[in-house]
Protein backbone atom coordinates (compact mmCIF):
# COMPACT_ATOMS: atom_id res chain seq x y z
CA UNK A 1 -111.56 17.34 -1.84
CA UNK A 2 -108.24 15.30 -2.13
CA UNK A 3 -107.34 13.04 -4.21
CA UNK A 4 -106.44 10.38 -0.84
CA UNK A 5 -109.93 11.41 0.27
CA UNK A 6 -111.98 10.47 -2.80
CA UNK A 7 -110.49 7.37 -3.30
CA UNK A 8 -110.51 6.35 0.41
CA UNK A 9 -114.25 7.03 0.20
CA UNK A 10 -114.26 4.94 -2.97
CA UNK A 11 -112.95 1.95 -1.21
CA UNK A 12 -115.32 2.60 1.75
CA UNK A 13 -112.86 3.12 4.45
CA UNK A 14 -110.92 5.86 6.06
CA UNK A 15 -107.55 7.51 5.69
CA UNK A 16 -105.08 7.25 7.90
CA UNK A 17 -102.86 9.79 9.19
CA UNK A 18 -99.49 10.44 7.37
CA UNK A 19 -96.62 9.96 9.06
CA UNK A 20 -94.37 12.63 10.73
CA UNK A 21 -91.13 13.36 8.76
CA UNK A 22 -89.79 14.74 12.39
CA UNK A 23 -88.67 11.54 14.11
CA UNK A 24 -88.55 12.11 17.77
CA UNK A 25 -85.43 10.76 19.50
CA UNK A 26 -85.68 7.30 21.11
CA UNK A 27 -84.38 7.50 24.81
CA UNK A 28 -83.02 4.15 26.19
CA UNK A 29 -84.93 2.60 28.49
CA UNK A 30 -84.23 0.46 31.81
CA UNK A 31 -85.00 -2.32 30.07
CA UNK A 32 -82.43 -1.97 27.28
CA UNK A 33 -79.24 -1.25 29.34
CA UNK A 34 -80.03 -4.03 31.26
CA UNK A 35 -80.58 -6.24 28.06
CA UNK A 36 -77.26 -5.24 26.64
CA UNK A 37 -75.33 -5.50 30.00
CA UNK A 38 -76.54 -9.24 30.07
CA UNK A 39 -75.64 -10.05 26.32
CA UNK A 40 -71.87 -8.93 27.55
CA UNK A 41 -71.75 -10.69 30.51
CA UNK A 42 -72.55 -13.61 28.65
CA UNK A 43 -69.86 -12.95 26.21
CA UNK A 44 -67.51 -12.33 28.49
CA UNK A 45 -68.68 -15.53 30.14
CA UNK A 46 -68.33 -17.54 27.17
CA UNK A 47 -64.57 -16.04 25.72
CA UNK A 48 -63.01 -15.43 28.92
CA UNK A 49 -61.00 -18.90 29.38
CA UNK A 50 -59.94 -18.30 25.49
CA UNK A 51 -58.64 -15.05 26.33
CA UNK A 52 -56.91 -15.72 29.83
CA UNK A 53 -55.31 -18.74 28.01
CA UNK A 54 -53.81 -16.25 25.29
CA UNK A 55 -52.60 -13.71 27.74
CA UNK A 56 -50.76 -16.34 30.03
CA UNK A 57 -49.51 -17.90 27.22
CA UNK A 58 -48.00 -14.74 25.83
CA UNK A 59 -46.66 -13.90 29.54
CA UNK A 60 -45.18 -17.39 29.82
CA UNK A 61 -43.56 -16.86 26.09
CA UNK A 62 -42.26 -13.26 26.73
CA UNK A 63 -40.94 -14.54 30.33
CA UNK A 64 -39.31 -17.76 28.75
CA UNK A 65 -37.31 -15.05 26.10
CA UNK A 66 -36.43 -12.53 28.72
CA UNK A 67 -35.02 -15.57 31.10
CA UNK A 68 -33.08 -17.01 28.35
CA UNK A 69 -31.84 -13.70 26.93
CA UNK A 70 -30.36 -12.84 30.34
CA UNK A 71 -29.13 -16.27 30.48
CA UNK A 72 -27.40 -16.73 26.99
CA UNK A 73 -25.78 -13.12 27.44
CA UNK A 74 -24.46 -13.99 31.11
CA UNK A 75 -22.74 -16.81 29.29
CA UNK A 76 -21.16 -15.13 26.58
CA UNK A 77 -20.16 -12.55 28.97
CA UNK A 78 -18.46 -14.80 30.95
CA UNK A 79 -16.89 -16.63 28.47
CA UNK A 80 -15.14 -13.63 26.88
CA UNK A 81 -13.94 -12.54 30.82
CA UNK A 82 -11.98 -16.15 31.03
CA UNK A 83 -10.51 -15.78 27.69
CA UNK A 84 -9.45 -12.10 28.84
CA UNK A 85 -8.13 -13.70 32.18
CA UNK A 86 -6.33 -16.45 29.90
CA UNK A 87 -4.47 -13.40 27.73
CA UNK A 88 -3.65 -11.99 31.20
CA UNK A 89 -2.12 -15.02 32.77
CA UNK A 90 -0.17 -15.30 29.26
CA UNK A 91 1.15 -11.86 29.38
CA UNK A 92 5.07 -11.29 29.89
CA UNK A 93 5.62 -15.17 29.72
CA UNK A 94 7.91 -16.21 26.29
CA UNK A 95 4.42 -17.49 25.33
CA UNK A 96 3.07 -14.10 26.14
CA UNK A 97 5.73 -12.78 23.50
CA UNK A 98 4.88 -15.01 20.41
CA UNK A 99 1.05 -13.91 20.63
CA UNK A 100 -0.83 -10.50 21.08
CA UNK A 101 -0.65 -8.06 23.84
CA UNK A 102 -3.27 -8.24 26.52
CA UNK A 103 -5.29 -4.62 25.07
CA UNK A 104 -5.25 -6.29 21.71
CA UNK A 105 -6.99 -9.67 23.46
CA UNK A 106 -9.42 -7.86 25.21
CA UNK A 107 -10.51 -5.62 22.08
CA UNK A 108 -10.84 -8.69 20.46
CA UNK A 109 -12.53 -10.28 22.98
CA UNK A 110 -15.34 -7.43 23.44
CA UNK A 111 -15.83 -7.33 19.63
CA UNK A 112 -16.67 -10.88 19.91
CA UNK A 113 -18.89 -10.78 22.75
CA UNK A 114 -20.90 -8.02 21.43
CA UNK A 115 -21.72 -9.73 18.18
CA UNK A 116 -22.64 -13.33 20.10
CA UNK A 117 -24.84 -10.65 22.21
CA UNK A 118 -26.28 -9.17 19.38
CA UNK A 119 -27.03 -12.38 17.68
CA UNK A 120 -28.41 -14.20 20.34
CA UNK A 121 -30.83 -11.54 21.07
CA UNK A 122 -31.87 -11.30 17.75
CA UNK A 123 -33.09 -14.95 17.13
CA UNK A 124 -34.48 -15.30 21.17
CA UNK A 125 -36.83 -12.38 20.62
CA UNK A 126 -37.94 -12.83 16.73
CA UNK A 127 -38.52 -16.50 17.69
CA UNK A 128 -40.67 -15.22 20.34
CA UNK A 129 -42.63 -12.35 18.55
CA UNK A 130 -43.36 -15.36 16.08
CA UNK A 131 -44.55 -17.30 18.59
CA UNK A 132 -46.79 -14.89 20.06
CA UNK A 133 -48.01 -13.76 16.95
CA UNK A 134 -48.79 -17.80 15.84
CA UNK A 135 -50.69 -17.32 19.79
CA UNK A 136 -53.03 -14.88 18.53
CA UNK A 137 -53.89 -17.18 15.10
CA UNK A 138 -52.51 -14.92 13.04
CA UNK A 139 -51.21 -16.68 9.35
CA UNK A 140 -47.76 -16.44 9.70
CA UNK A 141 -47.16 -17.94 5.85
CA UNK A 142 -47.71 -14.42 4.32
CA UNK A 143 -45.36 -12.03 6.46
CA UNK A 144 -42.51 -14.66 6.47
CA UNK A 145 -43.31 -14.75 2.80
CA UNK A 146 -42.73 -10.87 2.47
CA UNK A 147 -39.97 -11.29 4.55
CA UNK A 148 -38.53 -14.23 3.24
CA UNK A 149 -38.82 -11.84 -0.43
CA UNK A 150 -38.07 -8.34 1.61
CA UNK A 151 -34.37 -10.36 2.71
CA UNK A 152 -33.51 -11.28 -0.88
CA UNK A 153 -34.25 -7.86 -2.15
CA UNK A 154 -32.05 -6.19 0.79
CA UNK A 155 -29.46 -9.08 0.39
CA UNK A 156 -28.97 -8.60 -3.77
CA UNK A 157 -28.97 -4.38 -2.70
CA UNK A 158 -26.77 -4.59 -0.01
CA UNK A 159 -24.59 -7.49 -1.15
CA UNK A 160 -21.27 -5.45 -0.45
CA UNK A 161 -22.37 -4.07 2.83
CA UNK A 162 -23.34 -7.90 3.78
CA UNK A 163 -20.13 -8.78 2.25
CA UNK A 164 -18.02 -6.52 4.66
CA UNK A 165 -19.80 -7.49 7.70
CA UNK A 166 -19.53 -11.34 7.16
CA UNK A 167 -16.16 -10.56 6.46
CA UNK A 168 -15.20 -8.52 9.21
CA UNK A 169 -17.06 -10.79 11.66
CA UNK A 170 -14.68 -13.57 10.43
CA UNK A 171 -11.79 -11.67 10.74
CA UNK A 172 -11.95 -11.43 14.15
CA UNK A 173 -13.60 -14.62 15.07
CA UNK A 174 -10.08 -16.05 13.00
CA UNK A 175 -7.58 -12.84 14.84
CA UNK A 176 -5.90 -12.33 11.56
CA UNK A 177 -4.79 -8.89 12.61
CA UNK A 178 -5.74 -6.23 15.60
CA UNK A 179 -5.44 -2.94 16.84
CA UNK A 180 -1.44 -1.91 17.38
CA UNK A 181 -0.73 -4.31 14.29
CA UNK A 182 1.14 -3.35 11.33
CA UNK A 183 -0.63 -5.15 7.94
CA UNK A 184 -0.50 -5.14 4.21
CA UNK A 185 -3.74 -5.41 3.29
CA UNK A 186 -2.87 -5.16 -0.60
CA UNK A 187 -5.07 -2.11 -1.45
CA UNK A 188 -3.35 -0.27 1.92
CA UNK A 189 -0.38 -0.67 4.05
CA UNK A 190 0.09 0.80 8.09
CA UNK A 191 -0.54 0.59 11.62
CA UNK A 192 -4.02 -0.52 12.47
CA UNK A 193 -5.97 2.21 14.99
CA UNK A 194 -9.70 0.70 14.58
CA UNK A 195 -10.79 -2.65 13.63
CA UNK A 196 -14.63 -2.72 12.83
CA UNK A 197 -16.94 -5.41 11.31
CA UNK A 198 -17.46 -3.19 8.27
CA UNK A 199 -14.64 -0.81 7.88
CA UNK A 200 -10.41 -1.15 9.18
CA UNK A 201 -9.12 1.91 9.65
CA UNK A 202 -5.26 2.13 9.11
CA UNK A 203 -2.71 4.81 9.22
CA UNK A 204 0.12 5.20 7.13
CA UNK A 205 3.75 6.03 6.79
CA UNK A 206 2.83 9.24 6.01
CA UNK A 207 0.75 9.91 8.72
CA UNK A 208 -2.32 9.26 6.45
CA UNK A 209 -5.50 7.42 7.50
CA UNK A 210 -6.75 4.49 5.19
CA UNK A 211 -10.42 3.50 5.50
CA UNK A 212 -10.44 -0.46 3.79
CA UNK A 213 -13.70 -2.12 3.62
CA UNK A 214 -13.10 -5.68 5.26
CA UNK A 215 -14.64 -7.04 2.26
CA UNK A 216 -12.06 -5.49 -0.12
CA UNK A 217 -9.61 -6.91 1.77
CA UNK A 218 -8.40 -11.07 -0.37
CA UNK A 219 -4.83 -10.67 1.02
CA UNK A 220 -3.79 -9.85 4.64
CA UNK A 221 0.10 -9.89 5.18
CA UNK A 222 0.89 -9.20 9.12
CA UNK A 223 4.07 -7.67 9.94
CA UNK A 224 3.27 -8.17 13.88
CA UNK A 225 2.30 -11.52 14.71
CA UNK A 226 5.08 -13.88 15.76
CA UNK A 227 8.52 -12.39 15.28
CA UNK A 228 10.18 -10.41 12.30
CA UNK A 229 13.80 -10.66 10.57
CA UNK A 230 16.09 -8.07 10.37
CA UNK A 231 18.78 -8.42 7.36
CA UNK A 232 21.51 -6.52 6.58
CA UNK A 233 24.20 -7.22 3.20
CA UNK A 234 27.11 -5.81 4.03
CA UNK A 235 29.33 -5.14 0.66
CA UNK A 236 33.26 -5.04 1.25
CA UNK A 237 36.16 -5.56 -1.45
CA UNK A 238 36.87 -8.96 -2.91
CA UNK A 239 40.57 -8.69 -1.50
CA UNK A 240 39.61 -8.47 1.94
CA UNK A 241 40.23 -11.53 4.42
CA UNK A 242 36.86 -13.07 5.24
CA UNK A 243 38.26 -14.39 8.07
CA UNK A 244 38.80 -10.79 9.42
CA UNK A 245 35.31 -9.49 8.22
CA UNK A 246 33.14 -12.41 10.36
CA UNK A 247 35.57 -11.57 13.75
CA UNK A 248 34.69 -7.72 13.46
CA UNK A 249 31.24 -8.89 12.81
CA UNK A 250 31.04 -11.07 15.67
CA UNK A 251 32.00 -8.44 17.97
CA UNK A 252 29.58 -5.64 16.64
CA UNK A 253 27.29 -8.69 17.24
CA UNK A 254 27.91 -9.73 20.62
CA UNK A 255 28.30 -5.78 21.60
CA UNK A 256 24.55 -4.90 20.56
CA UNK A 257 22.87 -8.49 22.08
CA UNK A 258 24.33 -7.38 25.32
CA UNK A 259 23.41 -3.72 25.17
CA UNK A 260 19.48 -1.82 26.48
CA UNK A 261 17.00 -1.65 24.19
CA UNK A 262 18.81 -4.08 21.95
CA UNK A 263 18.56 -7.05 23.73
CA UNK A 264 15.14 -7.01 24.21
CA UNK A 265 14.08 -6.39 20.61
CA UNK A 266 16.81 -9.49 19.63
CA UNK A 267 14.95 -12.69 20.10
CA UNK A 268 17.77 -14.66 18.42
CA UNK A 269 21.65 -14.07 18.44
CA UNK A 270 22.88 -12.22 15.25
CA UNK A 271 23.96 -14.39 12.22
CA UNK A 272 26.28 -14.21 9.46
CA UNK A 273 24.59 -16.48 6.59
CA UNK A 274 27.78 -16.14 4.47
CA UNK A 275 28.61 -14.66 1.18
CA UNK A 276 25.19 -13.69 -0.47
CA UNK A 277 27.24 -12.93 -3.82
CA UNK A 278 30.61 -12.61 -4.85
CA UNK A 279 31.58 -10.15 -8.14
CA UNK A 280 34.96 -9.57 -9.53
CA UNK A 281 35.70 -5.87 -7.57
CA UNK A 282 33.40 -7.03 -4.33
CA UNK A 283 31.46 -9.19 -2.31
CA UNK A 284 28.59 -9.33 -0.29
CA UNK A 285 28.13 -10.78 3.54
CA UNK A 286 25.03 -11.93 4.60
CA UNK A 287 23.74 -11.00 8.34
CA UNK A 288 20.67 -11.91 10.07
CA UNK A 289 18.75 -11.64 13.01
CA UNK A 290 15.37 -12.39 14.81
CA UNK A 291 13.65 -9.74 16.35
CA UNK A 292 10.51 -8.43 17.78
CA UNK A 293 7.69 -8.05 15.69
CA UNK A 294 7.77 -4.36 14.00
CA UNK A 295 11.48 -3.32 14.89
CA UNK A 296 13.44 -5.07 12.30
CA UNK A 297 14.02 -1.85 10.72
CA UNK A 298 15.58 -0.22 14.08
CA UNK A 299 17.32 -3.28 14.39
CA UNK A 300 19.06 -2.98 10.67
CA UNK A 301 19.52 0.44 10.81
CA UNK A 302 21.72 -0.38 14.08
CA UNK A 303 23.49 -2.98 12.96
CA UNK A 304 24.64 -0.84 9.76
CA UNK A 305 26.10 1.82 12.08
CA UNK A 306 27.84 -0.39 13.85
CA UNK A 307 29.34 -2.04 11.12
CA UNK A 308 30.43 0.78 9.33
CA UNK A 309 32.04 2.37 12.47
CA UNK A 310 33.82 -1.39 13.45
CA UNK A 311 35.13 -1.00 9.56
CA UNK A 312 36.65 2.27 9.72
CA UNK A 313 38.12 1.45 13.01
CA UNK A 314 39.36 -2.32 11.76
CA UNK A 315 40.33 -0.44 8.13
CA UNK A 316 37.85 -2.38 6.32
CA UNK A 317 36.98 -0.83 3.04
CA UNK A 318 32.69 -0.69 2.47
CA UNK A 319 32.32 -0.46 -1.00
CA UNK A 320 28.81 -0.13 -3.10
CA UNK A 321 29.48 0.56 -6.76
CA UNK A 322 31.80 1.48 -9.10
CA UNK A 323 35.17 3.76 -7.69
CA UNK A 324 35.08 7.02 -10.10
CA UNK A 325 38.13 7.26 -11.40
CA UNK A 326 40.29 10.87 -11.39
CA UNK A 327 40.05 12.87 -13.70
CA UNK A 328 43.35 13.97 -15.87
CA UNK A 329 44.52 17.75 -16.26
CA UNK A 330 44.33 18.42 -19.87
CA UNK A 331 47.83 19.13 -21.39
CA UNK A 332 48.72 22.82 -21.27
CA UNK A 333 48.51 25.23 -24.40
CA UNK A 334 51.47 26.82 -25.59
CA UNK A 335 49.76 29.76 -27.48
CA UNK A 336 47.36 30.73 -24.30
CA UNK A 337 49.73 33.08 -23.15
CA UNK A 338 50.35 34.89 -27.02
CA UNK A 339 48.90 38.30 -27.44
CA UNK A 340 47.01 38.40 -30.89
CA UNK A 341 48.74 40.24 -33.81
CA UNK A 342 48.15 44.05 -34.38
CA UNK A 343 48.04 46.02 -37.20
CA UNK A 344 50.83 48.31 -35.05
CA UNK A 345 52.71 45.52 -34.28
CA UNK A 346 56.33 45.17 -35.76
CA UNK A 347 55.80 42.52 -38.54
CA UNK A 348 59.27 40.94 -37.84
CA UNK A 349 58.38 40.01 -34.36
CA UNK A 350 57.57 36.36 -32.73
CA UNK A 351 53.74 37.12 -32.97
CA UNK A 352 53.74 38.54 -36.07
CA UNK A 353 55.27 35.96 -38.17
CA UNK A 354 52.97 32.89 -36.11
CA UNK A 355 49.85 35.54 -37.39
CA UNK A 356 51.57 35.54 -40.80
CA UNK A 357 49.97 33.54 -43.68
CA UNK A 358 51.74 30.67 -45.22
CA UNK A 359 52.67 31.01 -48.47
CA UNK A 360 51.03 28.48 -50.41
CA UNK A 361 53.75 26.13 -52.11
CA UNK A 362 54.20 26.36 -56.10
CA UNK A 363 52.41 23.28 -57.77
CA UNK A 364 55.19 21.74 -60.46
CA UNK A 365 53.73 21.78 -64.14
């Protein structure tokens, strides 16, 4: 017999049956599914007012941001159409002239609008994912912590890219220069084609394009804005009659203001300043003139021609330096035209005796 047999016997009672290491699988009765469909219903019964008060809060937060989103961008929008409308009305006035063209205003105006845009719907909808997120009890300390430590990390990175945006965003709020605008922007010089918030993109004399960062940029010298000064030094002898010079002057002068294209690119009448200098040999005559912004050089280059052509016509000298003087002939040599000795020659002749050695004179004792 067993070992479980003899001691069960020992003890007096029977053994019982050992269980079945094959478990058979429990099927779910009626009774069950209806247990566990009451314990939801009740917890549905007892969260449902916390959850419907979450979701309508959450719809009444996202609705608030999308209405004041709209609303905020509407008005921006609108703003930057009157201030277009104002450049418009402005246009082809004298007041028109002393500020920007109308494509310059409106550039200037979009680049403005989209950044308010931008901004606005930046801090409406991160105020209201915080808000919905501080709806669902979530601790908000740690992310804005993280974030709060991500921004610093990104700012000390990306200090120069931050730097160029701030700057460029400033630049235009403050229209220190715009497309069609000719600038000196120290590390570059040209005609600006592109004005972003990061990068200005130039081109040059040359024809070549300049990329300058906006935060690069500490000096910004515009050659478009307002009006720009055409002078031209005209240099004539000191022995001319000044009298003379400022009447041929005045008439090359009154000639041009009265003359297409000229007298739209001269906002002011040509002026003679005066004598700039005055040197022993010559002396130089001041002239000036207001123009419109970027054609001072067409203007000076005009004015010179028709100077120098009222000069020759007046017989005014122009003089610039130093006359050269003429050269002298040298004197003429007197033996270029002797044939040198021979050995053939006849020793009595002309050429023979110049060849001939001197005799060396007798030193007295």
């Amino acid at each position: 017999m067993s070992l479980p047999v003899l001691l069960a016997l020992a003890t007096g009672s029977t053994p019982s049956p050992s269980p079945s290491t094959s478990t058979a699988p429990v099927t779910p009765t009626l009774q069950d599914a209806q247990e566990s469909a009451t314990n939801a219903a009740s917890w549905v019964e007892e969260n449902w007012s916390t959850w419907l008060s979450i979701g309508l809060r959450v719809l009444l937060i996202l609705v608030i941001a999308a209405a004041l989103r709209v609303f905020v961008r509407r008005a921006i929008t609108k703003l930057i159409d009157r201030m277009s409308r104002t450049a418009e009305a402005v246009d082809g006035t004298a007041l028109g002239g002393l500020l920007v063209n109308v494509e310059r205003r409106r550039q200037r105006s979009q680049a403005i609008g989209s950044v308010l845009r931008s901004v606005a719907s930046f801090l409406i909808m991160g105020t209201a994912a915080l808000m919905v997120l501080g709806t669902f009890e979530i601790n908000l300390a740690p992310l804005l912590a993280s974030a709060g430590v991500a921004g610093v990390a990104i700012g000390f990175g990306a200090r120069n890219l931050v730097t160029d945006f701030l700057s460029g965003v400033f630049m235009i709020l403050e229209d220190q220069y715009g497309v069609g605008d000719t600038i000196d922007a120290g590390v570059a010089s040209g005609e600006v084609i592109e004005v972003g918030l990061r990068v200005t993109k130039l081109r040059g004399d040359n024809g070549e394009i300049w990329y300058v960062r906006n935060g690069e940029v500490k000096r910004i010298g515009n050659l478009s804005q307002g009006w720009a000064t055409a002078g031209v030094d005209v240099t004539v002898r000191a022995s001319e009659d000044l009298d003379r010079v400022r009447s041929v002057i005045d008439e090359v002068a009154e000639t041009l203001s009265k003359e297409e294209p000229w007298n739209e690119r001269l906002w002011g009448p040509i002026e003679i300043l005066g004598l700039d200098s005055v040197l022993l040999d010559s002396m130089v005559v001041r002239v000036s003139a207001k123009t419109m912004p970027g054609k001072a050089l067409s203007v000076e280059r005009e004015i010179r021609w028709r100077i120098k052509r009222a000069f020759d016509a007046a017989d005014i000298r122009i003089v610039g330096g130093p006359v050269a003087e003429p050269e002298e002939e040298p004197a003429p040599d007197p033996t270029e035209n002797v044939a040198a000795p021979s050995a053939q020659a006849n020793p009595a002749s002309p050429q023979a005796m110049a060849a001939s050695p001197i005799t060396p004179t007798p030193v007295p004792k």
